[in-house]
Protein backbone atom coordinates (compact mmCIF):
# COMPACT_ATOMS: atom_id res chain seq x y z
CA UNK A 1 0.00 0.00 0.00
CA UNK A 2 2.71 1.89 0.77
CA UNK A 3 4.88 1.83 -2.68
CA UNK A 4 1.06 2.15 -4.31
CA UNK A 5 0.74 5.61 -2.70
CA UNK A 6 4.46 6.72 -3.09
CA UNK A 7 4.43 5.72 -6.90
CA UNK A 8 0.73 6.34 -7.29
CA UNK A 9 1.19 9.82 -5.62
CA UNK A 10 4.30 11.34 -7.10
CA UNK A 11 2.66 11.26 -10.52
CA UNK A 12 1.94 15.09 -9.97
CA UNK A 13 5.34 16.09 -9.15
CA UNK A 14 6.87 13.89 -12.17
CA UNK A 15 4.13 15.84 -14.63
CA UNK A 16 5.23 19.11 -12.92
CA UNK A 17 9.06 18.63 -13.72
CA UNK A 18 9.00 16.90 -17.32
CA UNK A 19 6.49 20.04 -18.49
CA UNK A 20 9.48 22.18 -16.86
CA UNK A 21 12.09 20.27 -19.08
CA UNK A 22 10.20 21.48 -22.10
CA UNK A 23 7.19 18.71 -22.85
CA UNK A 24 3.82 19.57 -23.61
CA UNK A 25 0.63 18.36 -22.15
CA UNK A 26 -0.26 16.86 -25.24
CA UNK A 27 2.86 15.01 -25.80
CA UNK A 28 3.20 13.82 -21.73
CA UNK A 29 -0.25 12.24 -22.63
CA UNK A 30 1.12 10.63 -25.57
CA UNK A 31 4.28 8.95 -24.22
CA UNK A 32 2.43 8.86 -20.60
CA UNK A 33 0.11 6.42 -22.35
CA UNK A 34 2.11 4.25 -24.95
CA UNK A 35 4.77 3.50 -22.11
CA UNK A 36 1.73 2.33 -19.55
CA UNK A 37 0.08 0.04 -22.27
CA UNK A 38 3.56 -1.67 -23.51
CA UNK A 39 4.14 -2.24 -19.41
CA UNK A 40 0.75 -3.63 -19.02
CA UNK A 41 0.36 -5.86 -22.22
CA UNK A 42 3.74 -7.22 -20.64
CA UNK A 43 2.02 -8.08 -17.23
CA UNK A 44 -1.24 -9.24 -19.02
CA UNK A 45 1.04 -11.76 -21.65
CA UNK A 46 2.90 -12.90 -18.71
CA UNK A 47 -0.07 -13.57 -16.98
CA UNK A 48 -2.04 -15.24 -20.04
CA UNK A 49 -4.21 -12.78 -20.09
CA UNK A 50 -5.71 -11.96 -23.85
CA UNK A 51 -7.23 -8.90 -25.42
CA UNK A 52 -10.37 -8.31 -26.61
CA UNK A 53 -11.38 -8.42 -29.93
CA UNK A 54 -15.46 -8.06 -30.10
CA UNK A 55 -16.53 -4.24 -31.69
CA UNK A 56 -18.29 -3.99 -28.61
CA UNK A 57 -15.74 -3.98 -25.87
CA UNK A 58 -13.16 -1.90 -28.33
CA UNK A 59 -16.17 0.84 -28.47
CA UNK A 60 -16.79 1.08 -24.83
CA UNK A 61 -12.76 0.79 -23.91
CA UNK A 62 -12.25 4.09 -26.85
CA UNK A 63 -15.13 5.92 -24.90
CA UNK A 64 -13.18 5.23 -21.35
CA UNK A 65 -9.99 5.04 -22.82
CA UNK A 66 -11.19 9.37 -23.79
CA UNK A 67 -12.33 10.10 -19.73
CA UNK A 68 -10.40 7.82 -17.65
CA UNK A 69 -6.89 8.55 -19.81
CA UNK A 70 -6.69 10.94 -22.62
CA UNK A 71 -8.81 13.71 -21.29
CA UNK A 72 -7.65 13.60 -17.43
CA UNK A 73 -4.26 13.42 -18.46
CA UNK A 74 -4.03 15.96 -20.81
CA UNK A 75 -6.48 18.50 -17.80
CA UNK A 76 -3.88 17.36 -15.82
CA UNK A 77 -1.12 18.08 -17.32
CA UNK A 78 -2.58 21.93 -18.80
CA UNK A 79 -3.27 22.36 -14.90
CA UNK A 80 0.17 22.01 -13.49
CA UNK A 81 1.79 24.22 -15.83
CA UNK A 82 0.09 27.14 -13.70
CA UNK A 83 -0.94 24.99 -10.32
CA UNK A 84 1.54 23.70 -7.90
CA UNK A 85 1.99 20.00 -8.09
CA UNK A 86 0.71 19.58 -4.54
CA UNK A 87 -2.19 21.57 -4.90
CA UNK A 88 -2.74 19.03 -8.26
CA UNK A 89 -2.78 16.47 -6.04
CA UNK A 90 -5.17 17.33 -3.77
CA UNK A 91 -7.70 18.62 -6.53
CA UNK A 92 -7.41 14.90 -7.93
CA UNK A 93 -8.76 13.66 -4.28
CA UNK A 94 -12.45 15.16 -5.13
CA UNK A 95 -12.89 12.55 -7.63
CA UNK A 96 -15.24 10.47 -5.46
CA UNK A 97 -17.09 13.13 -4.67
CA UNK A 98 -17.74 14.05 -8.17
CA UNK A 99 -18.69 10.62 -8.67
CA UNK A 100 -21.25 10.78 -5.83
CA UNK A 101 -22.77 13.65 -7.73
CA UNK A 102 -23.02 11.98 -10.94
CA UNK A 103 -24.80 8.99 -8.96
CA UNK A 104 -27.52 11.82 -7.76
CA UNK A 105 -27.62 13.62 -11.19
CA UNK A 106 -28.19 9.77 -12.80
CA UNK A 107 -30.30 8.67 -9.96
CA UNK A 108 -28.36 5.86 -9.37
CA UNK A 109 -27.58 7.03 -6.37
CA UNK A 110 -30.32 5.14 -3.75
CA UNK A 111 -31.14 5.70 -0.27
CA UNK A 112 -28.82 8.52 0.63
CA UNK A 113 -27.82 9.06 4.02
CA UNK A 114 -27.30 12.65 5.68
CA UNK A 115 -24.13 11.64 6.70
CA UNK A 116 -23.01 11.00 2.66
CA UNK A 117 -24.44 14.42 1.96
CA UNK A 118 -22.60 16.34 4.49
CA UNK A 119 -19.42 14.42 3.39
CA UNK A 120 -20.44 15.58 -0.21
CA UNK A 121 -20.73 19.32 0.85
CA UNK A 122 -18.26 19.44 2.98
CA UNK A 123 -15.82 18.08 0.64
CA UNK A 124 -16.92 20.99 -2.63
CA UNK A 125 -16.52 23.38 0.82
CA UNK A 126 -12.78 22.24 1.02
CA UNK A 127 -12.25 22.43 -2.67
CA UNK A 128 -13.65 25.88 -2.75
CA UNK A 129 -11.34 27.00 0.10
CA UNK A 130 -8.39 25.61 -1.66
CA UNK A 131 -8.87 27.92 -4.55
CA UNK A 132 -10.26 30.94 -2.85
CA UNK A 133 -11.46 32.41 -5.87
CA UNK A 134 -13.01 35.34 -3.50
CA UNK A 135 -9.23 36.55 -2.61
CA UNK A 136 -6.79 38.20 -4.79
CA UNK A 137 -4.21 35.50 -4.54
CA UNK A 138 -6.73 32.43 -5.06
CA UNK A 139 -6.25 29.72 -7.61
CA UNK A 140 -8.59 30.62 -10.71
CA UNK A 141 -8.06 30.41 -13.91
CA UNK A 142 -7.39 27.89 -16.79
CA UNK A 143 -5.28 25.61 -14.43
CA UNK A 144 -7.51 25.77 -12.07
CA UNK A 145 -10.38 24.98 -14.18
CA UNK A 146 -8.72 22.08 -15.71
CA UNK A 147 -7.81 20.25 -12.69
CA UNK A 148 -11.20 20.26 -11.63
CA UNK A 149 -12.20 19.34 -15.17
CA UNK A 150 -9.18 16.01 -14.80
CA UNK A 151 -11.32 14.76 -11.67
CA UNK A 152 -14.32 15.51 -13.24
CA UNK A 153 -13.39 13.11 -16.33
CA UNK A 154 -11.96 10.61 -13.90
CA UNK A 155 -15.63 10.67 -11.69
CA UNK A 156 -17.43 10.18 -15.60
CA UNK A 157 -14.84 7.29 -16.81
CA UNK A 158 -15.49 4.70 -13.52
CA UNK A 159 -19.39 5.88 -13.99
CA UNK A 160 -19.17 4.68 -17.62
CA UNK A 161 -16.93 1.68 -16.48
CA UNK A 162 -18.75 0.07 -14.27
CA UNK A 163 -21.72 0.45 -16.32
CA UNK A 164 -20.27 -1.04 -19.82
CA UNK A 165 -17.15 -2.83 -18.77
CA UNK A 166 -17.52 -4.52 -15.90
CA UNK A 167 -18.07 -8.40 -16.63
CA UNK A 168 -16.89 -8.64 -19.82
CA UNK A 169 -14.93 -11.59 -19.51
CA UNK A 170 -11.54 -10.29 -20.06
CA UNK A 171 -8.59 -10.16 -17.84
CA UNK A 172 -8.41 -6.76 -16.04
CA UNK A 173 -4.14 -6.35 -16.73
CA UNK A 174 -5.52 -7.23 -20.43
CA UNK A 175 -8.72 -5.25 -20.37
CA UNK A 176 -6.15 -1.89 -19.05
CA UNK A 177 -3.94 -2.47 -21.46
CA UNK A 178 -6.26 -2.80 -24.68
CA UNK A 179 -8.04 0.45 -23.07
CA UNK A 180 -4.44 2.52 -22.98
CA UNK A 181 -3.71 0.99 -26.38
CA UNK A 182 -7.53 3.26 -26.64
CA UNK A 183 -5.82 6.58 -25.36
CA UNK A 184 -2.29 6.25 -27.48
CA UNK A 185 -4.23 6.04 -30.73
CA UNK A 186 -6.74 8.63 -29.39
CA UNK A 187 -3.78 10.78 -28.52
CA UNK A 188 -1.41 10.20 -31.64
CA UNK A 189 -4.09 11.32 -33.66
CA UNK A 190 -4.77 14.62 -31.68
CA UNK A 191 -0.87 15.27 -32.08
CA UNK A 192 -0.92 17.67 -35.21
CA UNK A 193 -3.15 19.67 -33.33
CA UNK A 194 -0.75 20.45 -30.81
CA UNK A 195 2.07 23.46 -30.79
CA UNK A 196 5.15 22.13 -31.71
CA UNK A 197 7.84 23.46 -28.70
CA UNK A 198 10.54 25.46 -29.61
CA UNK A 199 12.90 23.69 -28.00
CA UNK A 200 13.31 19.79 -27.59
CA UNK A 201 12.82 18.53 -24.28
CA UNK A 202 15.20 18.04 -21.61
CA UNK A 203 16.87 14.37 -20.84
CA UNK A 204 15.47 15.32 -17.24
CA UNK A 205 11.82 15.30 -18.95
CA UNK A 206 12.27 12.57 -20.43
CA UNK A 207 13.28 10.90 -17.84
CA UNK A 208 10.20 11.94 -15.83
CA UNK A 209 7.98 11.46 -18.76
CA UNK A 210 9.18 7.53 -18.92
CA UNK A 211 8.67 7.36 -14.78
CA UNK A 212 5.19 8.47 -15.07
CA UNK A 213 4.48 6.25 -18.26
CA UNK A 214 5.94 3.10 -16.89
CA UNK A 215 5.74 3.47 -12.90
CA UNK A 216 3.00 5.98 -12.07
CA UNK A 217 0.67 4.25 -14.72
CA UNK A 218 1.41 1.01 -15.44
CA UNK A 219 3.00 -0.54 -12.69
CA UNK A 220 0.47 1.21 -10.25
CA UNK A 221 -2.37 -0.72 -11.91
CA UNK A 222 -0.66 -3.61 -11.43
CA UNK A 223 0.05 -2.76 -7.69
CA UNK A 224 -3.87 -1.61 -7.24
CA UNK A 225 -5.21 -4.73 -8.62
CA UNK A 226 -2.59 -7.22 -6.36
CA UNK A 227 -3.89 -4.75 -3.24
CA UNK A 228 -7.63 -5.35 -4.15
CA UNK A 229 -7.57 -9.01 -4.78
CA UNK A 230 -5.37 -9.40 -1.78
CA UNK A 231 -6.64 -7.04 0.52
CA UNK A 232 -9.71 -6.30 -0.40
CA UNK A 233 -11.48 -2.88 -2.38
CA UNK A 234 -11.76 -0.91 0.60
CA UNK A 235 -7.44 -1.41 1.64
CA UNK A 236 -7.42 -0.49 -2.12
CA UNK A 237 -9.47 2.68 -1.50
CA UNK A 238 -7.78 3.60 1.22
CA UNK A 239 -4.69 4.59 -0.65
CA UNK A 240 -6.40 7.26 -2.16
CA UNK A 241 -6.30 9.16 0.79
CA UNK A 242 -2.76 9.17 0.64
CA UNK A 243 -2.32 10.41 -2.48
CA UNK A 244 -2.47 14.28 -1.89
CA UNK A 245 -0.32 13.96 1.16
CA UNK A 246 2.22 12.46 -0.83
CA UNK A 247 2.31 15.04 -3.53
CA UNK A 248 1.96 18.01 -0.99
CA UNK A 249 5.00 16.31 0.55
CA UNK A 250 7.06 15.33 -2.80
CA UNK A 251 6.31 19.22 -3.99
CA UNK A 252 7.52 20.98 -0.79
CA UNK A 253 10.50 18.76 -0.28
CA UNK A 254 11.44 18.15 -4.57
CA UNK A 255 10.27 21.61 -5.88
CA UNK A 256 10.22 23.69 -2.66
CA UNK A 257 6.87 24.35 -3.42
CA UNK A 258 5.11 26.37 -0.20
CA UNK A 259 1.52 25.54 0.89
CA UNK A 260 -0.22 27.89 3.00
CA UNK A 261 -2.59 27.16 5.54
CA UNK A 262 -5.74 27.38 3.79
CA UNK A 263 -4.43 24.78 1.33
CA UNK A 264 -3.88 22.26 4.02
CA UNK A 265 -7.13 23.38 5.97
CA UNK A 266 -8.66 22.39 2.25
CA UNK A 267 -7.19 19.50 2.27
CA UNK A 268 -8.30 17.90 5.94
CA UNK A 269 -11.60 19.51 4.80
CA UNK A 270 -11.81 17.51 1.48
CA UNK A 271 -10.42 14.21 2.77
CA UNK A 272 -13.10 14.54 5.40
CA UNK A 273 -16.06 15.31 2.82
CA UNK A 274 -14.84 11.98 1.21
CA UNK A 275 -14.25 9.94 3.97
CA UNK A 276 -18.27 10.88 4.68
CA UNK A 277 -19.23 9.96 1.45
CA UNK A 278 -17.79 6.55 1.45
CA UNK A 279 -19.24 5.22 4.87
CA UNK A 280 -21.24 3.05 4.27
CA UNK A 281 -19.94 1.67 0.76
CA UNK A 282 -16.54 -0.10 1.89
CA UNK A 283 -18.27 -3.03 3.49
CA UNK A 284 -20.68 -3.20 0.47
CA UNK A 285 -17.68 -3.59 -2.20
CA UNK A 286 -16.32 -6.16 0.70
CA UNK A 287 -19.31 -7.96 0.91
CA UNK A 288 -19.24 -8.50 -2.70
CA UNK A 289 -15.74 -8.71 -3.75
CA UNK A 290 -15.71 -12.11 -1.07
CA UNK A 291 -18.82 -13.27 -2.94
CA UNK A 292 -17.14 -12.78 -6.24
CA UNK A 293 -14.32 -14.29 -4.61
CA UNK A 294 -16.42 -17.20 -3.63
CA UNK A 295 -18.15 -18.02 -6.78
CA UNK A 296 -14.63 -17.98 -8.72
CA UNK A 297 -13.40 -20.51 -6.00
């Protein structure tokens, strides 16, 4: 759990310091992408795990491969070259309670407790104190916006997910991989669109650019799916509360990056909103990953 979070969690400050060595959102999402589907066909061939190949699944995987990858990567990555990569972090944290929205929005959501609605305004309270658009020096902006936009995407792609992809037979190393396969093509395609730089890239971007393509995406799916099949979905979930304190952390210490006190008051207020909005679901996705468990048995 703990590598999960370090690897899982540095992401920010690795897309922070290979768009400072001269890379463009556009092409971070590129390489970001190709590198994590070449590491996780790898694990899925090792593990005799095969791709799809009905229309069906390939449509569904392009449509997640666009929010869960292409879109939230390139937000991302547009975000940080304004936002500190801590603050990136922590905006990333509100996915779940954008998800929880989307559930009421969709209806899906049934037989909502107070305590899951408080969670869910308390935690857009924390976001909105972390950008303070009210003061002078708050975070607004295009960065800004686009952050919120990345966990926006992310909250729409396991909607969509769970809906059309879940129980489709494949492998889920194989079923990751086919879907970054998705977001390189997606990606390649978009890449005459993009601004050429006017200088090449660093060997200290590209370095970062390869750590966050083959460690900070591939591997960690790798890691994420060992934690929940060993541990369970809500040891899995857990991790995601770790993630912003590890990027606040790896930006202060890496990139001397300062957060003030009404980022970190955000943050406890955020993690607390989601924390609410998850009681009450961990022993649920328990409950049926041991029947799943069961049945495979």
């Amino acid at each position: 759990m703990g590598v999960l979070a370090l690897l899982w969690g540095s992401g920010f400050l690795w897309i922070k310091i290979a768009l400072s060595g001269g890379l463009s959102p556009l092409d971070l999402t590129v390489i970001r992408c190709a590198l994590g589907a070449a590491v996780l066909l790898t694990l899925a061939r090792i593990g005799g795990q095969r791709l799809p190949w009905d229309r069906s699944t390939w449509g569904h995987l392009v449509v997640a491969a666009l929010f869960c990858n292409v879109l939230p990567f390139l937000l991302s990555g547009i975000g940080e070259q304004s936002v500190d990569s801590g603050v990136a972090g922590v905006v990333n944290a509100t996915t779940p309670l954008w998800s929880l929205a989307i559930g009421l929005a969709l209806r899906t959501e049934r037989g909502l407790r107070p305590r899951r609605v408080a969670g869910l305004l308390l935690g857009f309270a924390g976001t909105l104190l972390i950008f303070a658009p009210w003061q002078h020096s708050g975070l607004t902006g295009r960065g800004a916006a686009a952050l919120l936009g990345a966990a926006l995407s992310y909250a729409v792609a396991f909607a969509y997910m769970a809906r059309h992809l879940l129980g489709r037979g494949a492998g889920p190393l194989a079923l990751s991989a086919a879907q970054l396969l998705a977001a390189t093509g997606l990606t390649t395609l978009a890449l005459p669109a993009g601004h050429p730089p006017s200088a090449g890239p660093t060997l200290t971007a590209l370095i970062a650019a390869a750590v966050l393509g083959v460690f900070c995406t591939g591997i960690t799916f790798h890691l994420n799916s060992r934690l929940i099949a060993d541990e369970g979905p809500t040891a899995a979930a857990t991790v995601g509360y770790l993630l912003p304190v590890v990027s606040v952390a790896l930006g202060a210490a890496v990139l001397h990056e300062r957060i003030g006190l009404r980022v970190l008051a955000g943050m406890a207020v955020v993690l607390t909103g989601v924390a609410l909005t998850r009681h009450g679901t961990a022993r649920t996705a328990d409950a049926t990953a041991r029947r799943t468990c069961c049945q495979r048995r």
